[in-house]
PDB file of N, CA and C in Angstrom:
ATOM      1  N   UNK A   1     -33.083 -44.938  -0.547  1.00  0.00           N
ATOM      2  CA  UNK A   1     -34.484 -44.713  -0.278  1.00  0.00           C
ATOM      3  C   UNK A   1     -35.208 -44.396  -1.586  1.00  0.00           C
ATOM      4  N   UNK A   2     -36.580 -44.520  -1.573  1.00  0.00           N
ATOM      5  CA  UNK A   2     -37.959 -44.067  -2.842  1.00  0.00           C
ATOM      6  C   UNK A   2     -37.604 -42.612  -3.221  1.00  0.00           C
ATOM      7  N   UNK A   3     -37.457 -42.300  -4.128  1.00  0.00           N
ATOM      8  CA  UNK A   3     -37.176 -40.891  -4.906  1.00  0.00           C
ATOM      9  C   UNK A   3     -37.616 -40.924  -5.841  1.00  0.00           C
ATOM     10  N   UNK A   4     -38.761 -39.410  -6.386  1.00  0.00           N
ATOM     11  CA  UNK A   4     -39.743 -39.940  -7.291  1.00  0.00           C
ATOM     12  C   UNK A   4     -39.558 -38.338  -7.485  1.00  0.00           C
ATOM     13  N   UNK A   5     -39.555 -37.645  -8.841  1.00  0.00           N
ATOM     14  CA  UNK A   5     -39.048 -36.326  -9.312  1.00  0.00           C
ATOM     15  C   UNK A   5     -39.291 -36.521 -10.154  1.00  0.00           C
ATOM     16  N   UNK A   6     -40.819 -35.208 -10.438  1.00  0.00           N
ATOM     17  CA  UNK A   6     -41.096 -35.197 -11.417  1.00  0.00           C
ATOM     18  C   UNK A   6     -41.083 -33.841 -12.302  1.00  0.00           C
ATOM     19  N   UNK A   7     -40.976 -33.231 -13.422  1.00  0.00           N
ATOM     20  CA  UNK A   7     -40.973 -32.089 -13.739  1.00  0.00           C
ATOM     21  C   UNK A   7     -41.455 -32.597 -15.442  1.00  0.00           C
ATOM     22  N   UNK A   8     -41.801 -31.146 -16.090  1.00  0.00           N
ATOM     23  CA  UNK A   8     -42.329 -30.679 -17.004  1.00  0.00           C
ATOM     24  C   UNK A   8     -43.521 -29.845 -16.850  1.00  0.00           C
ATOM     25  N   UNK A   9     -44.021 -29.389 -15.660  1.00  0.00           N
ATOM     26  CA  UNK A   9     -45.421 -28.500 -16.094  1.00  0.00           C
ATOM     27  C   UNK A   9     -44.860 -27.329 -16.144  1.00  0.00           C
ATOM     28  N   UNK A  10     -45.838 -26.307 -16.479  1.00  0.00           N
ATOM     29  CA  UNK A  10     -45.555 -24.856 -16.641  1.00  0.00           C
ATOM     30  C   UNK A  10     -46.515 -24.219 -16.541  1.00  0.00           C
ATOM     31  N   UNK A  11     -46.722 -23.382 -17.470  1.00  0.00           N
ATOM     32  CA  UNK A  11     -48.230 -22.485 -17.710  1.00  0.00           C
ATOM     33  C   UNK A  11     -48.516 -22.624 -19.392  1.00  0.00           C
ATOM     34  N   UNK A  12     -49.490 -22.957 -19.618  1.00  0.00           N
ATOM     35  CA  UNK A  12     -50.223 -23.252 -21.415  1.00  0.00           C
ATOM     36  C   UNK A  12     -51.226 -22.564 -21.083  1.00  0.00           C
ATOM     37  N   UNK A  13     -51.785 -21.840 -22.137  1.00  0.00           N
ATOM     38  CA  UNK A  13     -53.302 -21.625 -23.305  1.00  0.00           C
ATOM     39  C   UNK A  13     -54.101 -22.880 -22.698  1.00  0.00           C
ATOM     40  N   UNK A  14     -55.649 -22.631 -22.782  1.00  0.00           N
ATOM     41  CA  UNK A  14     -56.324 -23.454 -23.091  1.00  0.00           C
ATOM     42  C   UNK A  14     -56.521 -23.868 -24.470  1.00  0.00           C
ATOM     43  N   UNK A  15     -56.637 -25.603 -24.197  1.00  0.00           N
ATOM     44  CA  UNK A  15     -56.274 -25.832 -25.617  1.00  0.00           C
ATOM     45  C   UNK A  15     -54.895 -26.710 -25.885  1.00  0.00           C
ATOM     46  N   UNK A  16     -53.770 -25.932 -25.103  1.00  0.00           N
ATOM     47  CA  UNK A  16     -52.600 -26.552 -25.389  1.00  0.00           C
ATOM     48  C   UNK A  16     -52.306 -27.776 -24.720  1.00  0.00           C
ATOM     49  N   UNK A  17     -51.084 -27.777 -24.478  1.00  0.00           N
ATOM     50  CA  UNK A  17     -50.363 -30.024 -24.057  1.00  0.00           C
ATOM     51  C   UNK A  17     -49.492 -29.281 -23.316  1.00  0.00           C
ATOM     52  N   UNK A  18     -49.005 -30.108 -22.646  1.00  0.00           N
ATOM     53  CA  UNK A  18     -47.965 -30.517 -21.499  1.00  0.00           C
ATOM     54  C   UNK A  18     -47.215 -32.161 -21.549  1.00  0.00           C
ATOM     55  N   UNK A  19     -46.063 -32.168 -21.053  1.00  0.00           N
ATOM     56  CA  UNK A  19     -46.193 -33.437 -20.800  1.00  0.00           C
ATOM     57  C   UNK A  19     -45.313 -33.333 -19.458  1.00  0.00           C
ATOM     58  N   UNK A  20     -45.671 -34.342 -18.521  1.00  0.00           N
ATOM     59  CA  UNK A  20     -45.014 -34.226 -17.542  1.00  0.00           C
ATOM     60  C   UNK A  20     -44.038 -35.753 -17.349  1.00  0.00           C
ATOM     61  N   UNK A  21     -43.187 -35.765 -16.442  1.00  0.00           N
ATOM     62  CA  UNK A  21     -42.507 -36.905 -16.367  1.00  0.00           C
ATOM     63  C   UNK A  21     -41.980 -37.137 -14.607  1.00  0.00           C
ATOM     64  N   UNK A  22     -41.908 -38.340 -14.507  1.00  0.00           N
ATOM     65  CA  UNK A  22     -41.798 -38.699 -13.127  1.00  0.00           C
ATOM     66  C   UNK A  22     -40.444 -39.509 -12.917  1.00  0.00           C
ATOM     67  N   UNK A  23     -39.319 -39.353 -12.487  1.00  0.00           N
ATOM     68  CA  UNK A  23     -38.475 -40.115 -12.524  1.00  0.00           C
ATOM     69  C   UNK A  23     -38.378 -40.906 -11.025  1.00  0.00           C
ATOM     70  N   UNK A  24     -38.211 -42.377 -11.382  1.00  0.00           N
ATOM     71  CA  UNK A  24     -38.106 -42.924  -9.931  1.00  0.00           C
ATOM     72  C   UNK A  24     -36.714 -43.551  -9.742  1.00  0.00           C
ATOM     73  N   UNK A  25     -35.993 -43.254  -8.526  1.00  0.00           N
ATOM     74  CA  UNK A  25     -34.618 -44.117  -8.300  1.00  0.00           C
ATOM     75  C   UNK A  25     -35.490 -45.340  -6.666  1.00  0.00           C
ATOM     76  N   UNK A  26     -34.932 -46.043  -6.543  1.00  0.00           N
ATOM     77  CA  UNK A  26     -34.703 -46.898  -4.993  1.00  0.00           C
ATOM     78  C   UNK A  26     -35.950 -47.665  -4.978  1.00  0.00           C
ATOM     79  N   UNK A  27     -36.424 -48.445  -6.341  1.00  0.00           N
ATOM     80  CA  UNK A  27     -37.316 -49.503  -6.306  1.00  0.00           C
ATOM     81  C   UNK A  27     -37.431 -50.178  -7.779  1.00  0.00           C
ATOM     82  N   UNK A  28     -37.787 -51.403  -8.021  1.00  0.00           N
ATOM     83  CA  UNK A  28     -37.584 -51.782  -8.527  1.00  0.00           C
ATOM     84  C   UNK A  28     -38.709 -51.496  -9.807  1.00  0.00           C
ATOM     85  N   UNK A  29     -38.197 -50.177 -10.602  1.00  0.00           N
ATOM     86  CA  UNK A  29     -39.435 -49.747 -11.289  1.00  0.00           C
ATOM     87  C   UNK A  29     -40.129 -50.432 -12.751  1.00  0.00           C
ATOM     88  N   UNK A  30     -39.291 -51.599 -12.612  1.00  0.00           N
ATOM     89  CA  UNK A  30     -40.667 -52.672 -13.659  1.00  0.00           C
ATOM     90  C   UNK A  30     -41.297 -53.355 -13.286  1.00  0.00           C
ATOM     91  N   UNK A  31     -41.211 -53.360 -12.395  1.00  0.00           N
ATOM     92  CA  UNK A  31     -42.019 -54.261 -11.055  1.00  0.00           C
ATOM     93  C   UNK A  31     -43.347 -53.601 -10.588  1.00  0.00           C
ATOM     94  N   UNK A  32     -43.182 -52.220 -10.634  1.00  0.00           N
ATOM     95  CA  UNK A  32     -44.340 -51.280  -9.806  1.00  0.00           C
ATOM     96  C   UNK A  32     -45.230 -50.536 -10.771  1.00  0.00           C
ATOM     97  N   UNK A  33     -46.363 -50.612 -10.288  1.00  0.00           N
ATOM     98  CA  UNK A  33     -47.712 -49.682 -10.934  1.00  0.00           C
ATOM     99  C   UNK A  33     -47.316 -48.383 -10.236  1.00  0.00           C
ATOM    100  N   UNK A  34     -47.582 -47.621 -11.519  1.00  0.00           N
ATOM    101  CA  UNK A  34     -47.180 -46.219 -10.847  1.00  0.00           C
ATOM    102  C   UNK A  34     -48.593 -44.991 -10.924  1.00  0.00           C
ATOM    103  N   UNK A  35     -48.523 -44.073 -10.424  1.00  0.00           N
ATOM    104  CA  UNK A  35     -50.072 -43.366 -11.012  1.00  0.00           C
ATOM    105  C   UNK A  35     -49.592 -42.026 -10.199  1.00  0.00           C
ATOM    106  N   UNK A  36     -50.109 -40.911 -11.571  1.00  0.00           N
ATOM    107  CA  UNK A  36     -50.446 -39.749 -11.190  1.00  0.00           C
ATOM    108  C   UNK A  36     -51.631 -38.837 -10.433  1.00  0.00           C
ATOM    109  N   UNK A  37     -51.256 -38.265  -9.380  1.00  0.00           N
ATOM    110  CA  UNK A  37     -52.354 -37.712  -8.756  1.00  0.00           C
ATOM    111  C   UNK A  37     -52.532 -35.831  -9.078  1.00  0.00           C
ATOM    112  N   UNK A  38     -53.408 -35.281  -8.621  1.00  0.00           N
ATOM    113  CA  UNK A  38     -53.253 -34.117  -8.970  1.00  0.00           C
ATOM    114  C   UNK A  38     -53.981 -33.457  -7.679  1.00  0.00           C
ATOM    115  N   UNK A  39     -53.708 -31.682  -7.284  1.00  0.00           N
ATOM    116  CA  UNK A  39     -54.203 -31.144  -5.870  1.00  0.00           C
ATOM    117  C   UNK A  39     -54.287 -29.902  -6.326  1.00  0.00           C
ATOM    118  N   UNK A  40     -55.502 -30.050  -6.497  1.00  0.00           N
ATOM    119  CA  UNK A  40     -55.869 -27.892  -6.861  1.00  0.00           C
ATOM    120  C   UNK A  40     -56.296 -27.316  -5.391  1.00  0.00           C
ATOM    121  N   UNK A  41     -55.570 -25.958  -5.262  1.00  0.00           N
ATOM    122  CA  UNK A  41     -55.046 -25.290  -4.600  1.00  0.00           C
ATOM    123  C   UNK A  41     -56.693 -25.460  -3.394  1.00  0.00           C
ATOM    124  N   UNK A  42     -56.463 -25.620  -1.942  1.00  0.00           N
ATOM    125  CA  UNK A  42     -57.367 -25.836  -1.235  1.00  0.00           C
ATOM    126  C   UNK A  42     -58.128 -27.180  -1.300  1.00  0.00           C
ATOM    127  N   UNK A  43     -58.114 -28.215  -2.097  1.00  0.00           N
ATOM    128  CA  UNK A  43     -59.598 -29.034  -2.502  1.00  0.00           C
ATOM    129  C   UNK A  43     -58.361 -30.661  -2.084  1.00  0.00           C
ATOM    130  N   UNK A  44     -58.962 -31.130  -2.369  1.00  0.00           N
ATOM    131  CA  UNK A  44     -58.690 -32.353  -1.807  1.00  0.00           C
ATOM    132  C   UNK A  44     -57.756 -33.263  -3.141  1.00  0.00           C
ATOM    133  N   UNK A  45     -56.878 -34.479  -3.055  1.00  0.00           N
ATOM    134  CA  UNK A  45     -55.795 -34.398  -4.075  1.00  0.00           C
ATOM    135  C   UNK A  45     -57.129 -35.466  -4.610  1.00  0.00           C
ATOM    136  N   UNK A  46     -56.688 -35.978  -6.283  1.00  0.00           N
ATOM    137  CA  UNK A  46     -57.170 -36.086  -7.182  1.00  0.00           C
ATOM    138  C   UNK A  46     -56.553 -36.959  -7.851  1.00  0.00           C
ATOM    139  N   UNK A  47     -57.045 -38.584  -8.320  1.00  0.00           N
ATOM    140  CA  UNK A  47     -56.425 -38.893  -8.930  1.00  0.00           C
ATOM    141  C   UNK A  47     -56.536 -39.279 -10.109  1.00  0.00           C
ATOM    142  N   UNK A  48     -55.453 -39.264 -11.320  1.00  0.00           N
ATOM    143  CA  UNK A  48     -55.604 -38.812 -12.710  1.00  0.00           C
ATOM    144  C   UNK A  48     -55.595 -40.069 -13.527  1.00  0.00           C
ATOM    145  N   UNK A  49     -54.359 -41.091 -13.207  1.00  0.00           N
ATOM    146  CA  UNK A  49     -53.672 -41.986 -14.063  1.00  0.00           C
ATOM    147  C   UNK A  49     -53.553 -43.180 -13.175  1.00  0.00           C
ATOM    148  N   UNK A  50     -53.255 -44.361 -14.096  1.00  0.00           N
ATOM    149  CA  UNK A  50     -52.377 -45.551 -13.357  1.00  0.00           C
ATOM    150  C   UNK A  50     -51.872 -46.426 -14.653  1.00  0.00           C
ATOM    151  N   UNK A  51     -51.048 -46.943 -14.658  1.00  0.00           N
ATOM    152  CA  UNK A  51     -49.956 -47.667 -15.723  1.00  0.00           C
ATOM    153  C   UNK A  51     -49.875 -49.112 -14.787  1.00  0.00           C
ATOM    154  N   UNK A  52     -50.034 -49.801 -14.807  1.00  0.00           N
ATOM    155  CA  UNK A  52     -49.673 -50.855 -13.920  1.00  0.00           C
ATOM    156  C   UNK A  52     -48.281 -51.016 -14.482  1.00  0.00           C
ATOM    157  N   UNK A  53     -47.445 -52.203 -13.736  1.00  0.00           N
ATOM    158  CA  UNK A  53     -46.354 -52.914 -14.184  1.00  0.00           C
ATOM    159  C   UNK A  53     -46.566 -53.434 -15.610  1.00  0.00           C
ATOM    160  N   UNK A  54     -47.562 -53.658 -15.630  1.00  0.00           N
ATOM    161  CA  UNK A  54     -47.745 -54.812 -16.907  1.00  0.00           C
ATOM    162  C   UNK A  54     -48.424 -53.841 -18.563  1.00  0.00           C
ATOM    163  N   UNK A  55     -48.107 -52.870 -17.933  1.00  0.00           N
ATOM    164  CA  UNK A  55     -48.807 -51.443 -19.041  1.00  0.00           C
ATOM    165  C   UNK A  55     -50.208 -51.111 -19.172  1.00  0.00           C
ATOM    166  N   UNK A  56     -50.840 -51.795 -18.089  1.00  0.00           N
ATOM    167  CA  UNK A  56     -52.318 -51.406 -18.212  1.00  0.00           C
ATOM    168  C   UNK A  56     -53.431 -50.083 -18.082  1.00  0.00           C
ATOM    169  N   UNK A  57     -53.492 -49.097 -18.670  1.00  0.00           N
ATOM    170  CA  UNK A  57     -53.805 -47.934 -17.882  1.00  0.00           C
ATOM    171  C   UNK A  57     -55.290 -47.676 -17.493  1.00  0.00           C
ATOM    172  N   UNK A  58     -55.729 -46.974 -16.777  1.00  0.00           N
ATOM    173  CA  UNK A  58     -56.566 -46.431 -16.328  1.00  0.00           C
ATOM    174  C   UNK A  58     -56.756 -44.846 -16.255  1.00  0.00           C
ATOM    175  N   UNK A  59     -58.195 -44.181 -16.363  1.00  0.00           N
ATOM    176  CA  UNK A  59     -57.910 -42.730 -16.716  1.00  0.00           C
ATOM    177  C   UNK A  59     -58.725 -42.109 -15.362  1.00  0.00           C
ATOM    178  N   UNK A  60     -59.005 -40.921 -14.992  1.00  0.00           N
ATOM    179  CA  UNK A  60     -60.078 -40.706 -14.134  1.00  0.00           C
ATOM    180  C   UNK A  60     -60.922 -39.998 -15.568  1.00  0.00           C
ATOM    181  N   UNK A  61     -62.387 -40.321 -15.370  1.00  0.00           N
ATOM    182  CA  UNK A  61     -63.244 -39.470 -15.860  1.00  0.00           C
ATOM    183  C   UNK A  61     -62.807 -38.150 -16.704  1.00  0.00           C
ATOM    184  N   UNK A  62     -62.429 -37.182 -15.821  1.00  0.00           N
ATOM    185  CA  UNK A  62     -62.163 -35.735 -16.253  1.00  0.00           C
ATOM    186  C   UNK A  62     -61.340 -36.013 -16.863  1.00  0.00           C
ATOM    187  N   UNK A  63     -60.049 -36.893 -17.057  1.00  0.00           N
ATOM    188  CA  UNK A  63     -58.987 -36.740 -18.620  1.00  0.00           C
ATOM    189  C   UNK A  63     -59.392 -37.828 -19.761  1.00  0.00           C
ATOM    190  N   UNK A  64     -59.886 -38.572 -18.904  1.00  0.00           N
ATOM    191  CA  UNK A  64     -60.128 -39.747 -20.175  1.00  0.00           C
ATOM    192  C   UNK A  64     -60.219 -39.169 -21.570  1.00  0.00           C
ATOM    193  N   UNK A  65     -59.445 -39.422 -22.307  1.00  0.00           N
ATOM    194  CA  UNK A  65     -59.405 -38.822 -23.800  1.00  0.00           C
ATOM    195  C   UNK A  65     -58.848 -38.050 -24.214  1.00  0.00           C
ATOM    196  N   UNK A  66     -58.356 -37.039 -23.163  1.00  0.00           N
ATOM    197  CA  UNK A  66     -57.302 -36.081 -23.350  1.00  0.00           C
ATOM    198  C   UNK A  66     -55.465 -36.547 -22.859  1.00  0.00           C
ATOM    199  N   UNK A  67     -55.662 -37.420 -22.013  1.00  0.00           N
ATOM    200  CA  UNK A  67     -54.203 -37.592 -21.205  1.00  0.00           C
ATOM    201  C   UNK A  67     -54.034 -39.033 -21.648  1.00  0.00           C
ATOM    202  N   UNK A  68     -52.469 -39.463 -21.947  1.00  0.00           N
ATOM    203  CA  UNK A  68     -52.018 -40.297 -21.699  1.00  0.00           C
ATOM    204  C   UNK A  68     -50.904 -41.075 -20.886  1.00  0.00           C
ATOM    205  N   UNK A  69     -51.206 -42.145 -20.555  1.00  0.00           N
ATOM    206  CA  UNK A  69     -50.274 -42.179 -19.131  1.00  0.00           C
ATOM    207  C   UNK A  69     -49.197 -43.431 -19.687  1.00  0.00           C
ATOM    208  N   UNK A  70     -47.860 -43.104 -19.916  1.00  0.00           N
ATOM    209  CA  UNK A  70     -46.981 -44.310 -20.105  1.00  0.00           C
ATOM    210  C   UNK A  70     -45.437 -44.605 -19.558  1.00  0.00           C
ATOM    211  N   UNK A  71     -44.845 -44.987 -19.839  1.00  0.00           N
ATOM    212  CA  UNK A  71     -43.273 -45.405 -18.899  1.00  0.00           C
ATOM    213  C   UNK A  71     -42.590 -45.936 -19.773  1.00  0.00           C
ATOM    214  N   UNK A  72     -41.388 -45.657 -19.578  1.00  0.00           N
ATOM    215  CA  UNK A  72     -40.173 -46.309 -20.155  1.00  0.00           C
ATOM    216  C   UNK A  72     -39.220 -46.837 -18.880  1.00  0.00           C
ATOM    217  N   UNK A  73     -39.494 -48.271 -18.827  1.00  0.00           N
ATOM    218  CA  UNK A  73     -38.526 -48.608 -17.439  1.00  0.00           C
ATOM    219  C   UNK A  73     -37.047 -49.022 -17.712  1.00  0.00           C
ATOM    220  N   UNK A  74     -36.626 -48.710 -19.045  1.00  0.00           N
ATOM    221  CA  UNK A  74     -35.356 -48.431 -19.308  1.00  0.00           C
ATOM    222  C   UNK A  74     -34.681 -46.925 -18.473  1.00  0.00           C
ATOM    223  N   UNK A  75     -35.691 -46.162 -18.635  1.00  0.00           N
ATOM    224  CA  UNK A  75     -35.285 -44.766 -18.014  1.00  0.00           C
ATOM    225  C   UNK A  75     -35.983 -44.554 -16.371  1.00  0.00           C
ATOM    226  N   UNK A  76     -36.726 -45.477 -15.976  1.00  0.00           N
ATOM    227  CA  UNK A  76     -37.371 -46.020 -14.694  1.00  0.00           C
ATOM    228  C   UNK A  76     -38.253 -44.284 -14.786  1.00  0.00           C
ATOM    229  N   UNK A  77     -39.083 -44.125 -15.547  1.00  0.00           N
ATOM    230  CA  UNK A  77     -39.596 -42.825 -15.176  1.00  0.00           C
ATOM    231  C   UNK A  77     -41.001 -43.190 -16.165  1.00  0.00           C
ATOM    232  N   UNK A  78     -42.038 -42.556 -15.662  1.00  0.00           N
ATOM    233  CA  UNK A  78     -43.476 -42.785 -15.961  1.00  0.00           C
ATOM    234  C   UNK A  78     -44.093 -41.049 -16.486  1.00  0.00           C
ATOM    235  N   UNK A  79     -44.437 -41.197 -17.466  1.00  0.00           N
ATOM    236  CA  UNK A  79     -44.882 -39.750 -18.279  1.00  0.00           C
ATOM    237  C   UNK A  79     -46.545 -39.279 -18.191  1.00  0.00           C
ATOM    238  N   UNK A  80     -46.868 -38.446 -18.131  1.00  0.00           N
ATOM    239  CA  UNK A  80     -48.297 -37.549 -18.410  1.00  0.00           C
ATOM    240  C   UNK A  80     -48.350 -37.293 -19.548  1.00  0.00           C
ATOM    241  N   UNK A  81     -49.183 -37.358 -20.502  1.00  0.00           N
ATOM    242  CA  UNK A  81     -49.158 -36.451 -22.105  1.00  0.00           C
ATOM    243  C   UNK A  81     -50.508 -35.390 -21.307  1.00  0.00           C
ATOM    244  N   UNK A  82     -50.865 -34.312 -21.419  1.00  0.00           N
ATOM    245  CA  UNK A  82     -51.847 -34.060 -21.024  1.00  0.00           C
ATOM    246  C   UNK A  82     -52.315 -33.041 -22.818  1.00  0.00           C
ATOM    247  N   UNK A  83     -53.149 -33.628 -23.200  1.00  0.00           N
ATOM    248  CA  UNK A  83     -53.943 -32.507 -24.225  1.00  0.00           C
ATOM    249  C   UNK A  83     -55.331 -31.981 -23.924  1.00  0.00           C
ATOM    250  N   UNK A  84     -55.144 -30.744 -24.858  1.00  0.00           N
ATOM    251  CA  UNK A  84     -56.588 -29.970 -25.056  1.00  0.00           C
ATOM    252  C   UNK A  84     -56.792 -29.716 -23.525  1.00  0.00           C
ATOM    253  N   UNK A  85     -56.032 -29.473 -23.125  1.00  0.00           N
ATOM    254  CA  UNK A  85     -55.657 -29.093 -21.370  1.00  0.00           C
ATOM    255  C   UNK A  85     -56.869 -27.440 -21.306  1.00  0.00           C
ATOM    256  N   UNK A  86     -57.755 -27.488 -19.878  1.00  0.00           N
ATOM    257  CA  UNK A  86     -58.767 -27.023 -19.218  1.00  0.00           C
ATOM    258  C   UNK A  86     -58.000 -26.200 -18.232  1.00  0.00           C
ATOM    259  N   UNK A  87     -58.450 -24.806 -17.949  1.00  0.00           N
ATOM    260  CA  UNK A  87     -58.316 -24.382 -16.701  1.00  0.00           C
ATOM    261  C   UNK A  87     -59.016 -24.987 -15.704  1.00  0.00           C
ATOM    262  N   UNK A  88     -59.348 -26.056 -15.723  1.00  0.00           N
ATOM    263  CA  UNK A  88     -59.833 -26.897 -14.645  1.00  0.00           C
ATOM    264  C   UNK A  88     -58.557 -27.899 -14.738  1.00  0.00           C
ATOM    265  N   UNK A  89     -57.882 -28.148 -15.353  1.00  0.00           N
ATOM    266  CA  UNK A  89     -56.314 -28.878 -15.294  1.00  0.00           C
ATOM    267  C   UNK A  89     -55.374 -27.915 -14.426  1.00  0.00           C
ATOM    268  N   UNK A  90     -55.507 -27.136 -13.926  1.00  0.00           N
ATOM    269  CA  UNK A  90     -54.570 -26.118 -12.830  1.00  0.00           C
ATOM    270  C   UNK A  90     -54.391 -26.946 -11.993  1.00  0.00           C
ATOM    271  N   UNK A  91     -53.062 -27.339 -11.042  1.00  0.00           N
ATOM    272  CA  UNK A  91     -53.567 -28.191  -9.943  1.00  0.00           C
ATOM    273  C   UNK A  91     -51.722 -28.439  -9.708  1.00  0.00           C
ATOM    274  N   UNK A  92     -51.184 -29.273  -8.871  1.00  0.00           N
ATOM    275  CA  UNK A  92     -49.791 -29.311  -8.847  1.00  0.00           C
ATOM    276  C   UNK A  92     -49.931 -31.152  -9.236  1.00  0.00           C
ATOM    277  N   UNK A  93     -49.339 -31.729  -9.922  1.00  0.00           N
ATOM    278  CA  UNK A  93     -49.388 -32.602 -10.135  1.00  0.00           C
ATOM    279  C   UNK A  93     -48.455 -33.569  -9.752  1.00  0.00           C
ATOM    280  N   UNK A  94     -48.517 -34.533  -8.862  1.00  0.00           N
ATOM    281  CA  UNK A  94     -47.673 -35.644  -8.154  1.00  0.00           C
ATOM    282  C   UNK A  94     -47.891 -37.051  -8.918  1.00  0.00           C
ATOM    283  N   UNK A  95     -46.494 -37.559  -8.740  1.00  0.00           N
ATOM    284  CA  UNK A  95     -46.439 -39.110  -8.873  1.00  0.00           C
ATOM    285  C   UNK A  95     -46.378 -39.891  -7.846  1.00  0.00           C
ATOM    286  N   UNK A  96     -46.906 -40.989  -7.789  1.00  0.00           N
ATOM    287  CA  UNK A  96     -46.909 -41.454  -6.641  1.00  0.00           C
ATOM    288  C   UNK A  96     -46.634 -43.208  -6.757  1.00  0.00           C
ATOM    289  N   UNK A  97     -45.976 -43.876  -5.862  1.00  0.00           N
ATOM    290  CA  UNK A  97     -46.185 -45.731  -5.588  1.00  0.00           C
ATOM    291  C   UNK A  97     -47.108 -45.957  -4.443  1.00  0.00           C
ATOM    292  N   UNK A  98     -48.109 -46.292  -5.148  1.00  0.00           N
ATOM    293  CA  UNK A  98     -48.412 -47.319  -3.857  1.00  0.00           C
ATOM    294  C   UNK A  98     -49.223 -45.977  -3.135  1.00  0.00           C
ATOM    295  N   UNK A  99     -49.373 -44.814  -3.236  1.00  0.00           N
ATOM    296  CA  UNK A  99     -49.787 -43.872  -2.355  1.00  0.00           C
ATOM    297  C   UNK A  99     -48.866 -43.776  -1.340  1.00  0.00           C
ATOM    298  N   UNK A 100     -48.089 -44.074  -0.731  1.00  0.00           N
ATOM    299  CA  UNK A 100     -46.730 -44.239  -0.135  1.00  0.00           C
ATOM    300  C   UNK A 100     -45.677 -43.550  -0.205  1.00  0.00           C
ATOM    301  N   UNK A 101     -44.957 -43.180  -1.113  1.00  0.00           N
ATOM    302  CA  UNK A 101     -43.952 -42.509  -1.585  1.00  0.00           C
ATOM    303  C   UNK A 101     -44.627 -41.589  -2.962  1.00  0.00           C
ATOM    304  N   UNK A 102     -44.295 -40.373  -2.314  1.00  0.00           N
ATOM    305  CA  UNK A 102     -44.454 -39.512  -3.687  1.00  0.00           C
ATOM    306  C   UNK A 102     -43.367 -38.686  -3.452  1.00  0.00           C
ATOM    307  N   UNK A 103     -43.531 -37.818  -5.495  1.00  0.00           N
ATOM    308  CA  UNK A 103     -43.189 -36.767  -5.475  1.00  0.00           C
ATOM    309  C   UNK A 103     -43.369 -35.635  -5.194  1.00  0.00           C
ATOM    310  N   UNK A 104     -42.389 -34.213  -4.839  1.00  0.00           N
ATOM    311  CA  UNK A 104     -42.607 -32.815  -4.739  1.00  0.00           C
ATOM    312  C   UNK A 104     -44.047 -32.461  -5.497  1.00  0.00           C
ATOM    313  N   UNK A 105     -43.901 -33.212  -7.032  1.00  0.00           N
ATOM    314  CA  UNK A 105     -44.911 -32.413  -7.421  1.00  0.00           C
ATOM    315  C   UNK A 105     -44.218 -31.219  -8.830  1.00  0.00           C
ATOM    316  N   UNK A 106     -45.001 -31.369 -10.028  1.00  0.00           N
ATOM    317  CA  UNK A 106     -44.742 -30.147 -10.190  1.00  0.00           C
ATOM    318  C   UNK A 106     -46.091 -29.069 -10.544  1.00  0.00           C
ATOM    319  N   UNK A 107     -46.529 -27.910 -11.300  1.00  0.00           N
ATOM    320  CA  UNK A 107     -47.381 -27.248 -11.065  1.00  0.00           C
ATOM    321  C   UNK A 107     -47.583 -26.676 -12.685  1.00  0.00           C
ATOM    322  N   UNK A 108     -49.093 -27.585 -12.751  1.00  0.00           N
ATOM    323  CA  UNK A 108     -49.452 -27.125 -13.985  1.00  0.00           C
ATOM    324  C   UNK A 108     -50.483 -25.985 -13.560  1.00  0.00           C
ATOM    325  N   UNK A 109     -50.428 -24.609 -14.395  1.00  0.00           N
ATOM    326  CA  UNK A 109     -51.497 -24.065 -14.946  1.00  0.00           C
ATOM    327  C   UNK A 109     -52.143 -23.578 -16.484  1.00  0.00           C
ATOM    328  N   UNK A 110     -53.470 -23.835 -16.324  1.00  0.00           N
ATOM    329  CA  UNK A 110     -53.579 -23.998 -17.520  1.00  0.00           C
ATOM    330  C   UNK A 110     -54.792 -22.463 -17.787  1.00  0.00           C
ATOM    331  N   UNK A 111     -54.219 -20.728 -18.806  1.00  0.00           N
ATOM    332  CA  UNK A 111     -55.013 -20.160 -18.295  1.00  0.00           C
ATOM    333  C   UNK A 111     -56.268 -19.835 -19.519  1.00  0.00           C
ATOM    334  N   UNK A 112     -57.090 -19.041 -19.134  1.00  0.00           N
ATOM    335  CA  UNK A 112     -58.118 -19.018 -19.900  1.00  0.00           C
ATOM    336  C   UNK A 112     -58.244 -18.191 -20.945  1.00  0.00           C
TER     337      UNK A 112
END
């Protein structure tokens, strides 16, 4: 089955980086556009990134310029760079295919 595990957040300074990483097993991950979403506590989920198959990315608004979104499908796993990270970057951050299969999630905060 889709298994998608991602880890690296923690707690940073404003100001500081993160990088997060998404590992996928049970699809064929050079084949698939992958994209990060994000869900601050109560509010509705959020989405951040997209990498297509073919390396194309896309940003939402609020990171554009700070985050970068890329993959190594040798290691079938898709990365976050997040800089100059906002306490408005607090949020648990998921990977996802397709909106379909996601991950747990892991949980950035970022404090002031």
């Amino acid at each position: 089955q889709v298994q998608l595990v991602e880890s690296g957040g923690g707690l940073v300074q404003t100001g500081g980086s993160l990088s997060l990483s998404c590992t996928a097993s049970g699809i064929s991950f050079g084949a698939t556009d992958m994209e990060w979403y994000r869900q601050e506590s109560g509010k509705q989920r959020e989405w951040v990134a997209t990498i297509t198959s073919r390396g194309v990315t896309q940003y939402a608004d609020s990171v554009k310029g700070r985050v970068i979104i890329w993959r190594d499908n040798a290691k079938n796993t898709v990365y976050l760079q997040m800089n100059r990270l906002k306490p408005e970057d607090t949020a648990v951050y998921s990977c996802t295919v397709a909106g379909v299969y996601w991950g747990q999630g892991t949980q950035v905060t970022v404090s002031s």
